[in-house]
N, C-alpha and C. Protein backbone atom coordinates (compact mmCIF):
# COMPACT_ATOMS: atom_id res chain seq x y z
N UNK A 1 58.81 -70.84 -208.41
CA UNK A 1 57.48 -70.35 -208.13
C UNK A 1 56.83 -69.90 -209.42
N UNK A 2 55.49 -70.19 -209.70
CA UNK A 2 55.01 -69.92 -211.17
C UNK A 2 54.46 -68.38 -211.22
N UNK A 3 54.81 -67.38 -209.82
CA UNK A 3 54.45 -66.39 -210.37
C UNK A 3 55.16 -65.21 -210.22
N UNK A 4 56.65 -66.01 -210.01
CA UNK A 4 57.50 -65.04 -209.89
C UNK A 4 58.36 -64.56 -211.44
N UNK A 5 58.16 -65.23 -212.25
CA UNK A 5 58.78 -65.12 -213.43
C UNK A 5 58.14 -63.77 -213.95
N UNK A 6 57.15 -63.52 -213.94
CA UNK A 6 56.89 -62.25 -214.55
C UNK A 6 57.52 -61.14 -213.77
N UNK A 7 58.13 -61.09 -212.47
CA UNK A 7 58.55 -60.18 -211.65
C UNK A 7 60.13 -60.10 -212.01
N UNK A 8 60.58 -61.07 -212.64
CA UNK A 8 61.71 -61.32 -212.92
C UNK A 8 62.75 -60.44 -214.08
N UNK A 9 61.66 -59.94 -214.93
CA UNK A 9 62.27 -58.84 -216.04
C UNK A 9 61.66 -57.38 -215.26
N UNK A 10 61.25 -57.24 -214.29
CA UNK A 10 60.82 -55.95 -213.71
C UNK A 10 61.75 -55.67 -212.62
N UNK A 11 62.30 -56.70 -212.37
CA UNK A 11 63.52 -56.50 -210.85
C UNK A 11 64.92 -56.29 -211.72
N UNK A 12 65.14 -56.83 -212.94
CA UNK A 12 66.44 -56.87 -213.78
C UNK A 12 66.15 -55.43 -214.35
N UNK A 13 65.58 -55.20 -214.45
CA UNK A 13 65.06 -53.50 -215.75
C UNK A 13 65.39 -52.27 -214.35
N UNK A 14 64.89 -52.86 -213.11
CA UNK A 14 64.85 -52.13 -211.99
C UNK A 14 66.30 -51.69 -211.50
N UNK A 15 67.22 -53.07 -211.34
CA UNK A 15 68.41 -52.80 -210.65
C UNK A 15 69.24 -52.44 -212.21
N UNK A 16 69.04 -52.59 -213.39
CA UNK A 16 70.01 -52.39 -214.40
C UNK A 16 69.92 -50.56 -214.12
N UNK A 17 68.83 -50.05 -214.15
CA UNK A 17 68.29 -48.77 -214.40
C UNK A 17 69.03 -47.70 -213.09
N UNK A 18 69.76 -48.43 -212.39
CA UNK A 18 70.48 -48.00 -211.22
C UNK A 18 71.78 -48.12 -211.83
N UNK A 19 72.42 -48.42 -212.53
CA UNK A 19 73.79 -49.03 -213.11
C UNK A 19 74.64 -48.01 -213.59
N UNK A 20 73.87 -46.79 -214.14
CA UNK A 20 74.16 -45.84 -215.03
C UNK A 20 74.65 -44.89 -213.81
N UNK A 21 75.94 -44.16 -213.61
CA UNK A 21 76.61 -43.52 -212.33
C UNK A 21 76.17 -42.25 -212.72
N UNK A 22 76.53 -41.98 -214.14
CA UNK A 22 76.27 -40.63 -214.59
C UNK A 22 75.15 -40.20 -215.75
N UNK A 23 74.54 -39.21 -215.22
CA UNK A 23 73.67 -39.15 -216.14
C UNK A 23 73.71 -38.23 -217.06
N UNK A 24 73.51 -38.09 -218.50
CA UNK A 24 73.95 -37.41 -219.59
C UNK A 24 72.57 -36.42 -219.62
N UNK A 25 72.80 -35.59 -219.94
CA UNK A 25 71.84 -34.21 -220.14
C UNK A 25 72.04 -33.29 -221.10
N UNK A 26 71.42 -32.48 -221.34
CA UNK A 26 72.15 -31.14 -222.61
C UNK A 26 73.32 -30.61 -222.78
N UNK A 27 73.81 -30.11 -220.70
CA UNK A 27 74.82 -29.66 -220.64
C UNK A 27 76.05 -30.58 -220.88
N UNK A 28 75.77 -31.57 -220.35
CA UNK A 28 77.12 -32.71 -220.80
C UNK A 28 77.67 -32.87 -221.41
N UNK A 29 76.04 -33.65 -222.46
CA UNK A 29 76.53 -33.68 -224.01
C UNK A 29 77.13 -32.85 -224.88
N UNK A 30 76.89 -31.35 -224.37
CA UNK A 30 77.35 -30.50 -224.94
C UNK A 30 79.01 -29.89 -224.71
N UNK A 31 79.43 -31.06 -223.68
CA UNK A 31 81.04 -30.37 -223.61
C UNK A 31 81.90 -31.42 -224.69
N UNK A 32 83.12 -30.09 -224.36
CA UNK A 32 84.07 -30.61 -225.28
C UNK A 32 84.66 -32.06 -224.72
N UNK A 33 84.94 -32.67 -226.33
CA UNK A 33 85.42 -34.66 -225.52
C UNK A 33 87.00 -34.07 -224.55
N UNK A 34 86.87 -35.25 -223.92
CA UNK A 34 88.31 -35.15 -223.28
C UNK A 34 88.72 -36.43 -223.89
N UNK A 35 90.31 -36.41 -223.57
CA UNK A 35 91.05 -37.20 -223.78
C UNK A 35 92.07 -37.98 -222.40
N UNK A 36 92.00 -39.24 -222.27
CA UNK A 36 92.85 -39.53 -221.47
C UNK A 36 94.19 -38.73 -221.37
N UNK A 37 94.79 -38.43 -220.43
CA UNK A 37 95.73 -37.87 -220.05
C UNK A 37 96.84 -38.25 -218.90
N UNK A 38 98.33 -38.69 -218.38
CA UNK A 38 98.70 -39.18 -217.59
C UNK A 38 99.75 -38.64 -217.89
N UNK A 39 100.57 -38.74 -216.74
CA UNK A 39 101.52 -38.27 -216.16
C UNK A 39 102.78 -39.13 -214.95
N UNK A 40 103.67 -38.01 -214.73
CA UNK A 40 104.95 -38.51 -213.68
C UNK A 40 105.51 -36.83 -213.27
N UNK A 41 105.65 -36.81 -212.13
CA UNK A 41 105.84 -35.05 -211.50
C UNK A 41 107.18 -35.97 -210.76
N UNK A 42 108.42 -35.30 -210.82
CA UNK A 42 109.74 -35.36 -210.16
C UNK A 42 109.61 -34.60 -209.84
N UNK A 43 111.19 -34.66 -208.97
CA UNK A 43 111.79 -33.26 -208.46
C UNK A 43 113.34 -33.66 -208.32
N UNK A 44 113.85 -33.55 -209.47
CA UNK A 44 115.53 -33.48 -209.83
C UNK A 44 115.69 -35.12 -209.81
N UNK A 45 114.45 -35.80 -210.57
CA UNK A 45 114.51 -36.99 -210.64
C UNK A 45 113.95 -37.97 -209.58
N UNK A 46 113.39 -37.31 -208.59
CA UNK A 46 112.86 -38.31 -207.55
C UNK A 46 111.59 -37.99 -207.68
N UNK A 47 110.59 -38.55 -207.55
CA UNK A 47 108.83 -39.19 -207.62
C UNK A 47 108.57 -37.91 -206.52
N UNK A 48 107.43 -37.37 -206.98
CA UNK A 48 107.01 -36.06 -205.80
C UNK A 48 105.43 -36.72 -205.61
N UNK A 49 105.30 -37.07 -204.38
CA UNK A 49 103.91 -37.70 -204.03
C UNK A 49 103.06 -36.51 -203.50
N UNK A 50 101.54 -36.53 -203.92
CA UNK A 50 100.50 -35.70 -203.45
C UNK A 50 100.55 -34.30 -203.92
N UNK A 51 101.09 -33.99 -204.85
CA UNK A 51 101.59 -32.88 -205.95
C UNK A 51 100.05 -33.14 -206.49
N UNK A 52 99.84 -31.75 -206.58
CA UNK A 52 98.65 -31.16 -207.68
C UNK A 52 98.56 -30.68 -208.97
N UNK A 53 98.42 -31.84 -209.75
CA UNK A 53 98.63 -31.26 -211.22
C UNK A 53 97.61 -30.42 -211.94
N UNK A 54 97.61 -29.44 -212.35
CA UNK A 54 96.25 -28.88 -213.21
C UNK A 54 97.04 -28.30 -214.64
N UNK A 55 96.17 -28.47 -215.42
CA UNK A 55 96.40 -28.24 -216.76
C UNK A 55 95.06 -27.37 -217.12
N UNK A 56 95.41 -26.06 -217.87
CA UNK A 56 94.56 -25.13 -217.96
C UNK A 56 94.51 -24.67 -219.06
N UNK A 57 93.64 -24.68 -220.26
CA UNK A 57 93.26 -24.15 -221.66
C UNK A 57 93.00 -22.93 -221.65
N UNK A 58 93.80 -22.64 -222.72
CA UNK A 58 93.70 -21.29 -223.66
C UNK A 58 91.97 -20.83 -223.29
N UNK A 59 92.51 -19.15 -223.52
CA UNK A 59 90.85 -18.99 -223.78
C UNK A 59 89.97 -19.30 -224.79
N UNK A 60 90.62 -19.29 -225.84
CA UNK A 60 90.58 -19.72 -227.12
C UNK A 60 90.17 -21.03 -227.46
N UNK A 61 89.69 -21.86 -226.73
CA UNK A 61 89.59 -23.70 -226.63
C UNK A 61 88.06 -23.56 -227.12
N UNK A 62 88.25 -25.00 -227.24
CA UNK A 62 86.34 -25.03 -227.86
C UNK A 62 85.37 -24.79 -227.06
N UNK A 63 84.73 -23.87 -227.78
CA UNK A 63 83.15 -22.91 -227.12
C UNK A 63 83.78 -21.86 -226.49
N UNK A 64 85.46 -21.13 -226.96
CA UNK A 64 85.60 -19.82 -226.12
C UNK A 64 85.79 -20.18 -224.66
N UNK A 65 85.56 -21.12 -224.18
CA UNK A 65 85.63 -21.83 -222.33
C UNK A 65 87.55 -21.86 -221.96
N UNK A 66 87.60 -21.63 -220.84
CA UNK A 66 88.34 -22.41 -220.38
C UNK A 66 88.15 -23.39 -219.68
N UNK A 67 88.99 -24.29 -219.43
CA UNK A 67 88.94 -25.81 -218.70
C UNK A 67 89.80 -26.07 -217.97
N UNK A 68 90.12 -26.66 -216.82
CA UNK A 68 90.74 -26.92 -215.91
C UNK A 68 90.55 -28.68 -215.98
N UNK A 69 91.95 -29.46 -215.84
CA UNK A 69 91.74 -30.65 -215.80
C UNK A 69 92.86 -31.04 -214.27
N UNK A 70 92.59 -31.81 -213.61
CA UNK A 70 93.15 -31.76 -212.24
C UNK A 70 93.86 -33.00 -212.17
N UNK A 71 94.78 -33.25 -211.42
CA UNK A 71 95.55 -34.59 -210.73
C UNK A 71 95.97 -34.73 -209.46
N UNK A 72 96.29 -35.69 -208.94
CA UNK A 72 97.19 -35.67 -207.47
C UNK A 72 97.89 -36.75 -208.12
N UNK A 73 99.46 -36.41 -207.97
CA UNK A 73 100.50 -37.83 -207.82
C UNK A 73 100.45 -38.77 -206.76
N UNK A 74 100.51 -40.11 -206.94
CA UNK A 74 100.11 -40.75 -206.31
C UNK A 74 102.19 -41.38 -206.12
N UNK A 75 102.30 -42.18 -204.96
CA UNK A 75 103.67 -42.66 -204.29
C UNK A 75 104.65 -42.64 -205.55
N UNK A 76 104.39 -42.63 -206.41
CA UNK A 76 105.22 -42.69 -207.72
C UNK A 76 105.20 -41.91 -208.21
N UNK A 77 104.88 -40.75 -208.21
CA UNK A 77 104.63 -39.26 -208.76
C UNK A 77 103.79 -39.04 -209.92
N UNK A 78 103.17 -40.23 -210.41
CA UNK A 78 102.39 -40.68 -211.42
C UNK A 78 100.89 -40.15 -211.11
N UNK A 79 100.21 -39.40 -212.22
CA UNK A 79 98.95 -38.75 -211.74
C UNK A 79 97.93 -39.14 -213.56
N UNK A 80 96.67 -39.00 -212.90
CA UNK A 80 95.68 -39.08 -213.89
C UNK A 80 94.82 -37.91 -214.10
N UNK A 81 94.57 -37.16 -215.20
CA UNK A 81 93.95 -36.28 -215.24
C UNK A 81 92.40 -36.26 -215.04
N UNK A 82 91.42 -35.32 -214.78
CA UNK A 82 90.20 -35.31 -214.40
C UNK A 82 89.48 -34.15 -215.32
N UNK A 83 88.78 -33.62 -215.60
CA UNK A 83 87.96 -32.45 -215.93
C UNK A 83 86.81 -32.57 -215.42
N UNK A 84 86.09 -33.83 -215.95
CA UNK A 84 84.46 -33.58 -215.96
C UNK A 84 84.28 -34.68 -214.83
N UNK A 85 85.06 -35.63 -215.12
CA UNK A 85 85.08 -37.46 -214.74
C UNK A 85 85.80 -37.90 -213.78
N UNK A 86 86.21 -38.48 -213.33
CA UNK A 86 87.29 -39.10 -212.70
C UNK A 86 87.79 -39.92 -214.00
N UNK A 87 89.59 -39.26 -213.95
CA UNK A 87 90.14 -39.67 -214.71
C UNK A 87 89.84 -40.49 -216.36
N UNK A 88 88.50 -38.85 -216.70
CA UNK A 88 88.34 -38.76 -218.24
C UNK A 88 89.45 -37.93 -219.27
N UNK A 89 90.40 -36.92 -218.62
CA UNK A 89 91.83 -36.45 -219.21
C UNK A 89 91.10 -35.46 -218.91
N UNK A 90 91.76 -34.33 -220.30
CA UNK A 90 91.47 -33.00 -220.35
C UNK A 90 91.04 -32.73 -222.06
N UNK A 91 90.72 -31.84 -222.54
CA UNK A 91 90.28 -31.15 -223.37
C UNK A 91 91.53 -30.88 -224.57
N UNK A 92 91.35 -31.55 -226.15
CA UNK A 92 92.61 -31.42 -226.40
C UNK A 92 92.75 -29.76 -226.96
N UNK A 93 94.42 -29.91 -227.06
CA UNK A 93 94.66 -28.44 -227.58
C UNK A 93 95.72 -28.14 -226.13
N UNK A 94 96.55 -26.81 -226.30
CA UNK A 94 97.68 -26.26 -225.30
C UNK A 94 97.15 -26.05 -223.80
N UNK A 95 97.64 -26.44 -223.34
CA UNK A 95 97.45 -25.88 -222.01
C UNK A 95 98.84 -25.46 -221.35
N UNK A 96 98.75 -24.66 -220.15
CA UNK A 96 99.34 -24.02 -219.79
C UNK A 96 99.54 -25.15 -217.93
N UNK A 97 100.56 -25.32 -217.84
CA UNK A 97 100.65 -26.43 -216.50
C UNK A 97 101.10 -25.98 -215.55
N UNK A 98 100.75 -26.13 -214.09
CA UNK A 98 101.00 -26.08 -212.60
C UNK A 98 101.02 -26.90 -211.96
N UNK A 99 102.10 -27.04 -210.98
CA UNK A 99 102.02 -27.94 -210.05
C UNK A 99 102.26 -27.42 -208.84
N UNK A 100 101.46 -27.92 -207.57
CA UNK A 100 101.82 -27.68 -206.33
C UNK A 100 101.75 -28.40 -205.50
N UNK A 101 102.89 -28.34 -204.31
CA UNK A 101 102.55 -29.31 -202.95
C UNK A 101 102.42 -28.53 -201.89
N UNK A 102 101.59 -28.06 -201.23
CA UNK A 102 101.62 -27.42 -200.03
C UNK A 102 101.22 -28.23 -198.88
N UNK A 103 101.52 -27.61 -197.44
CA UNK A 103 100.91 -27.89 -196.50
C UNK A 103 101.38 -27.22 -195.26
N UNK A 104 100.25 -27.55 -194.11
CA UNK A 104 100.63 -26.90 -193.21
C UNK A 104 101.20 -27.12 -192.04
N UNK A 105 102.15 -26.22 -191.57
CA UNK A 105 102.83 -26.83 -190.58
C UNK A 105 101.83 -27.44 -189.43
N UNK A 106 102.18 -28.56 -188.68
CA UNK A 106 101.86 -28.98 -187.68
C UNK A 106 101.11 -28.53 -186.48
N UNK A 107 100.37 -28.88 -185.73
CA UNK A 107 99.77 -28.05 -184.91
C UNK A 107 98.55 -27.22 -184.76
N UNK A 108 98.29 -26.46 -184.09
CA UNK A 108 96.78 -25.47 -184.27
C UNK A 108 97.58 -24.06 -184.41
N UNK A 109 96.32 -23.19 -185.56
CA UNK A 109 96.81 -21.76 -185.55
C UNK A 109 97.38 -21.50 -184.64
N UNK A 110 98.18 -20.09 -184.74
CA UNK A 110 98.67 -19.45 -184.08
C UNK A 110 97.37 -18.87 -183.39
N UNK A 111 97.80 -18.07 -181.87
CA UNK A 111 96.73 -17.25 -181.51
C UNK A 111 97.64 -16.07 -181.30
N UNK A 112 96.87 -14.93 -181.91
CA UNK A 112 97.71 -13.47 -181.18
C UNK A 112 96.76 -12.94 -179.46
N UNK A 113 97.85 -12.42 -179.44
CA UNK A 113 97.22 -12.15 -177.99
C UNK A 113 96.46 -10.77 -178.21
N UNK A 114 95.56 -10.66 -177.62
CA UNK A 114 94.29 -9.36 -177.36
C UNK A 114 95.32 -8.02 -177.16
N UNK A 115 94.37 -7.02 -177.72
CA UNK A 115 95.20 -5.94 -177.38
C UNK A 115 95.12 -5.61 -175.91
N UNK A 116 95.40 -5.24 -175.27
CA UNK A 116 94.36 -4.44 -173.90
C UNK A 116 93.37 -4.00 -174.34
N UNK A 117 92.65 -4.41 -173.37
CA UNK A 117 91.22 -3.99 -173.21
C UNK A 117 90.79 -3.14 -171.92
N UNK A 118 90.06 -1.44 -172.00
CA UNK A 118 89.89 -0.96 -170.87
C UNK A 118 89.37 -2.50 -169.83
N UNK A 119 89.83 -1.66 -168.45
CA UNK A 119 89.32 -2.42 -167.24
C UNK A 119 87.95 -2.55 -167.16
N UNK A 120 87.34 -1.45 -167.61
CA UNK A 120 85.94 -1.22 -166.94
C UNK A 120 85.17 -2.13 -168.15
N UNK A 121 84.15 -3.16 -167.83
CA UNK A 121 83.08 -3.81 -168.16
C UNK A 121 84.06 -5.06 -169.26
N UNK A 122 84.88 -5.13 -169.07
CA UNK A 122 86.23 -6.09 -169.83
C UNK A 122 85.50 -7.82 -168.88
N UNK A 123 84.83 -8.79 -169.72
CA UNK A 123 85.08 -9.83 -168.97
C UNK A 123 86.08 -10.59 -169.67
N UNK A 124 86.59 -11.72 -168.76
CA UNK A 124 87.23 -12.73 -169.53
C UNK A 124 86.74 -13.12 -171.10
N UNK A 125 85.62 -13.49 -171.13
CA UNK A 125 84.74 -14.25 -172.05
C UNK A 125 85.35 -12.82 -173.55
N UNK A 126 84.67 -12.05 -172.86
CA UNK A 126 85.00 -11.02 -174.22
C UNK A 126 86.64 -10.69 -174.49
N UNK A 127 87.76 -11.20 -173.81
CA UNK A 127 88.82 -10.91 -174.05
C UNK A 127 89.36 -12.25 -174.83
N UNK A 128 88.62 -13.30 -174.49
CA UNK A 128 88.85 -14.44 -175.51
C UNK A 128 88.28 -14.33 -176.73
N UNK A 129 87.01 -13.47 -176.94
CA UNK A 129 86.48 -13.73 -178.22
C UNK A 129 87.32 -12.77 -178.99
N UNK A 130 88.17 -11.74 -178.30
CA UNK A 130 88.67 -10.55 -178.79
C UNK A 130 89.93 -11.43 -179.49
N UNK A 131 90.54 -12.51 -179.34
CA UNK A 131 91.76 -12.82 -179.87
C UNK A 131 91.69 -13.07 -181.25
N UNK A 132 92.49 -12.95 -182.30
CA UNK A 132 92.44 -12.94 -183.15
C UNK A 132 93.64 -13.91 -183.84
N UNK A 133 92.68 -15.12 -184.99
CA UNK A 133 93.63 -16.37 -185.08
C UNK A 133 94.38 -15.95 -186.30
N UNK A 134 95.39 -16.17 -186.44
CA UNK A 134 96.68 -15.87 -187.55
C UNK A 134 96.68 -17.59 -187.89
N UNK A 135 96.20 -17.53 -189.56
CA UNK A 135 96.56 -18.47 -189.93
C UNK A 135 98.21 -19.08 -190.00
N UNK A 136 98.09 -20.28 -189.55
CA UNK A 136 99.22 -20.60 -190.13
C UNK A 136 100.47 -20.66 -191.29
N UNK A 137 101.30 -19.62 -191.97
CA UNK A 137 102.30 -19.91 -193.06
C UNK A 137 102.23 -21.39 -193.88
N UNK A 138 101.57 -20.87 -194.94
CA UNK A 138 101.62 -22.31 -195.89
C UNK A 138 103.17 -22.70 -196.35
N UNK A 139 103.05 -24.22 -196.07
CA UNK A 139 104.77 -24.65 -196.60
C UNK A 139 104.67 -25.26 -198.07
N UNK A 140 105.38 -24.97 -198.88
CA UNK A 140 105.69 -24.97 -200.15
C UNK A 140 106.74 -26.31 -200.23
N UNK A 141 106.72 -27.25 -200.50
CA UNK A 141 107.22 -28.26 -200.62
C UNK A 141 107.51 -28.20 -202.26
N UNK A 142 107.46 -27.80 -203.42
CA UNK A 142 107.76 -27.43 -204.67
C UNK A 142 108.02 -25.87 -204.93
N UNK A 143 109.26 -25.51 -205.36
CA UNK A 143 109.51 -24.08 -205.62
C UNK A 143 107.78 -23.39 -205.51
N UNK A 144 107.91 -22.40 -205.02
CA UNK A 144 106.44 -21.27 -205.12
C UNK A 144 106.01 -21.69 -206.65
N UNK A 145 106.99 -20.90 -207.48
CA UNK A 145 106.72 -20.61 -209.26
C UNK A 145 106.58 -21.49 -209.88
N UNK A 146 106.11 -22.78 -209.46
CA UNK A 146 105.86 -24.28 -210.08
C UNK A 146 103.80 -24.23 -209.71
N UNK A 147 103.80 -23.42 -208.74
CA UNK A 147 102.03 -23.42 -208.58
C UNK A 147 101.64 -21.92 -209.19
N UNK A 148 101.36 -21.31 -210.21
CA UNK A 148 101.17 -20.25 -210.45
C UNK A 148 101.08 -20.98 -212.41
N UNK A 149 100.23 -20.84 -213.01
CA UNK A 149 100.26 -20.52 -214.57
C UNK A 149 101.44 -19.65 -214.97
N UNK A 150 100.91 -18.40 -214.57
CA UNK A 150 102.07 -17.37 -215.36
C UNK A 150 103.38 -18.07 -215.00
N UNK A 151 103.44 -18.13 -214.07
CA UNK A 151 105.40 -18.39 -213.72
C UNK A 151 105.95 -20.07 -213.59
N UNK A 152 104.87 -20.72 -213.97
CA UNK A 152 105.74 -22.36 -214.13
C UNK A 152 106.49 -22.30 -215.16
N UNK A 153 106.32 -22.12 -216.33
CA UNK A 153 106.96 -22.12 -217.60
C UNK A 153 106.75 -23.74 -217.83
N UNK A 154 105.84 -24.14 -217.65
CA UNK A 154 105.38 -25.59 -217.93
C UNK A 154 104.14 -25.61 -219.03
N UNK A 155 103.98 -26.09 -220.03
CA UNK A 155 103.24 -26.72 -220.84
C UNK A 155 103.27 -27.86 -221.00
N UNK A 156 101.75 -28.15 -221.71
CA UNK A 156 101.15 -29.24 -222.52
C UNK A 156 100.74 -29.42 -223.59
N UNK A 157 100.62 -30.08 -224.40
CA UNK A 157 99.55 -30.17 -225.99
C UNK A 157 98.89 -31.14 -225.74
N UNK A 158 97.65 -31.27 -225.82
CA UNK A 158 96.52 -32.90 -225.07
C UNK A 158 96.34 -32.85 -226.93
N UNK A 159 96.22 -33.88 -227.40
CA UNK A 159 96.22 -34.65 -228.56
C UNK A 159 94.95 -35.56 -228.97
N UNK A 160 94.12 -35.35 -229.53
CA UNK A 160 93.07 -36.43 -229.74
C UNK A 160 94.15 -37.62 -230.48
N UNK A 161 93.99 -39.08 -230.58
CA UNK A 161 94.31 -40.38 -230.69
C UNK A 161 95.95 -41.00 -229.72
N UNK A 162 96.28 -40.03 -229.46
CA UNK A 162 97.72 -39.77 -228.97
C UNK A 162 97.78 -40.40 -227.73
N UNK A 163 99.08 -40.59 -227.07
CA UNK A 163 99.15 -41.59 -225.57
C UNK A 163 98.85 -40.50 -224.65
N UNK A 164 99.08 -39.20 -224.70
CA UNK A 164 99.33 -37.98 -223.78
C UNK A 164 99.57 -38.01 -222.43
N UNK A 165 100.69 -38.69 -222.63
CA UNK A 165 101.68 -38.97 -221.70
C UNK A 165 102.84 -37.97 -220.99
N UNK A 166 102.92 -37.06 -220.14
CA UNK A 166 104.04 -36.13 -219.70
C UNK A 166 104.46 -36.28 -218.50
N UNK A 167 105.78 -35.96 -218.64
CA UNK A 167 106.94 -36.19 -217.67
C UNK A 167 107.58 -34.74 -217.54
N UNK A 168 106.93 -34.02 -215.81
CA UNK A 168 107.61 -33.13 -216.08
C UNK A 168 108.54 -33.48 -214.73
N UNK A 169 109.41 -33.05 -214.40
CA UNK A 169 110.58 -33.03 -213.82
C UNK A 169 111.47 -31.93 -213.08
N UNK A 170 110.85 -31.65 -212.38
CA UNK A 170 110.87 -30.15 -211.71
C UNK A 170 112.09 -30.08 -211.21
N UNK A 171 112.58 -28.22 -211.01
CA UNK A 171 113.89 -27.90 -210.56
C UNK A 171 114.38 -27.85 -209.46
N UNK A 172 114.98 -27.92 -208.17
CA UNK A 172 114.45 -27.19 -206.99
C UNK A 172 114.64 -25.63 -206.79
N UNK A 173 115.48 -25.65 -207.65
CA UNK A 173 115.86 -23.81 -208.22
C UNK A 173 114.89 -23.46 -208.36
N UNK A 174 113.89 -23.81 -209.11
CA UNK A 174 112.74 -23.49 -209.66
C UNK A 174 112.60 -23.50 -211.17
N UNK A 175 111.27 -22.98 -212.07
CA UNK A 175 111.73 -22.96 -213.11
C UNK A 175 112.78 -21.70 -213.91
């Protein structure tokens, strides 16, 4: 068609201009680079799936910030780090490492039962709203002291040019 050609660099400029996922701004530009980062989480040598990795910087890191860079192991216990991105790493320099697997047992909360309630003006309706739900006990599928900073005794060093690659390998003792 002879007059579609001019529409033709306005529909390409149009859908390219959609292409860009993330958009860069002051604040962005202004963080510290990350570095790819990857990993493998055991447990006395066997692959720990759906484990939460976070790696956490000094206060001391660039701009005074701390940073948090995140993972989940995937069937192989193998995880990718995150900060800003999906799987852009973390921030180089020490960090301090945690891992956790929790979950909850099966089923719906607990319900506790109502205290007594006088007889007089007591309906049903208000003796149900009176119950009070007790969360369920979180289950720890990795020693407790493997999800906590202070008490993993797990580190990192993230490396600018480096593979930053770690294998940690958890106890069931704990650390």
């Amino acid at each position: 068609m002879p007059g579609s050609k001019p529409l033709l660099p306005l529909v390409l400029i149009a859908c390219c201009g959609g292409c860009q996922r993330y958009h860069e701004d002051a604040w962005s530009q202004a963080r510290p680079t990350t570095y790819r980062c990857t990993g493998i989480v055991s447990l006395g040598g066997a692959p720990v799936e759906r484990a939460i990795v976070t790696f956490v910087t000094a206060a001391d890191s660039p701009g005074g910030r701390e940073y948090s860079a995140v993972g989940i192991t995937d069937h192989a216990g193998r995880f990718v780090l995150q900060t800003f991105r999906p799987a852009d790493g973390a921030v180089a320099g020490p960090h301090a490492v945690m891992i956790e697997k929790t979950s909850l047992p099966g089923g719906e909360p607990a319900i506790a039962e109502p205290s007594p309630a006088p007889q007089s003006g007591t309906t049903a309706g208000r003796a149900q709203r009176s119950r009070t739900v007790v969360p369920p006990a979180v289950v720890h599928a990795l020693p407790p002291a493997y999800a906590r900073v202070e008490t993993s005794g797990l580190s990192a060093e993230v490396l600018p040019g480096e593979r930053n690659h770690f294998h940690f390998d958890l106890r069931s003792s704990g650390p």
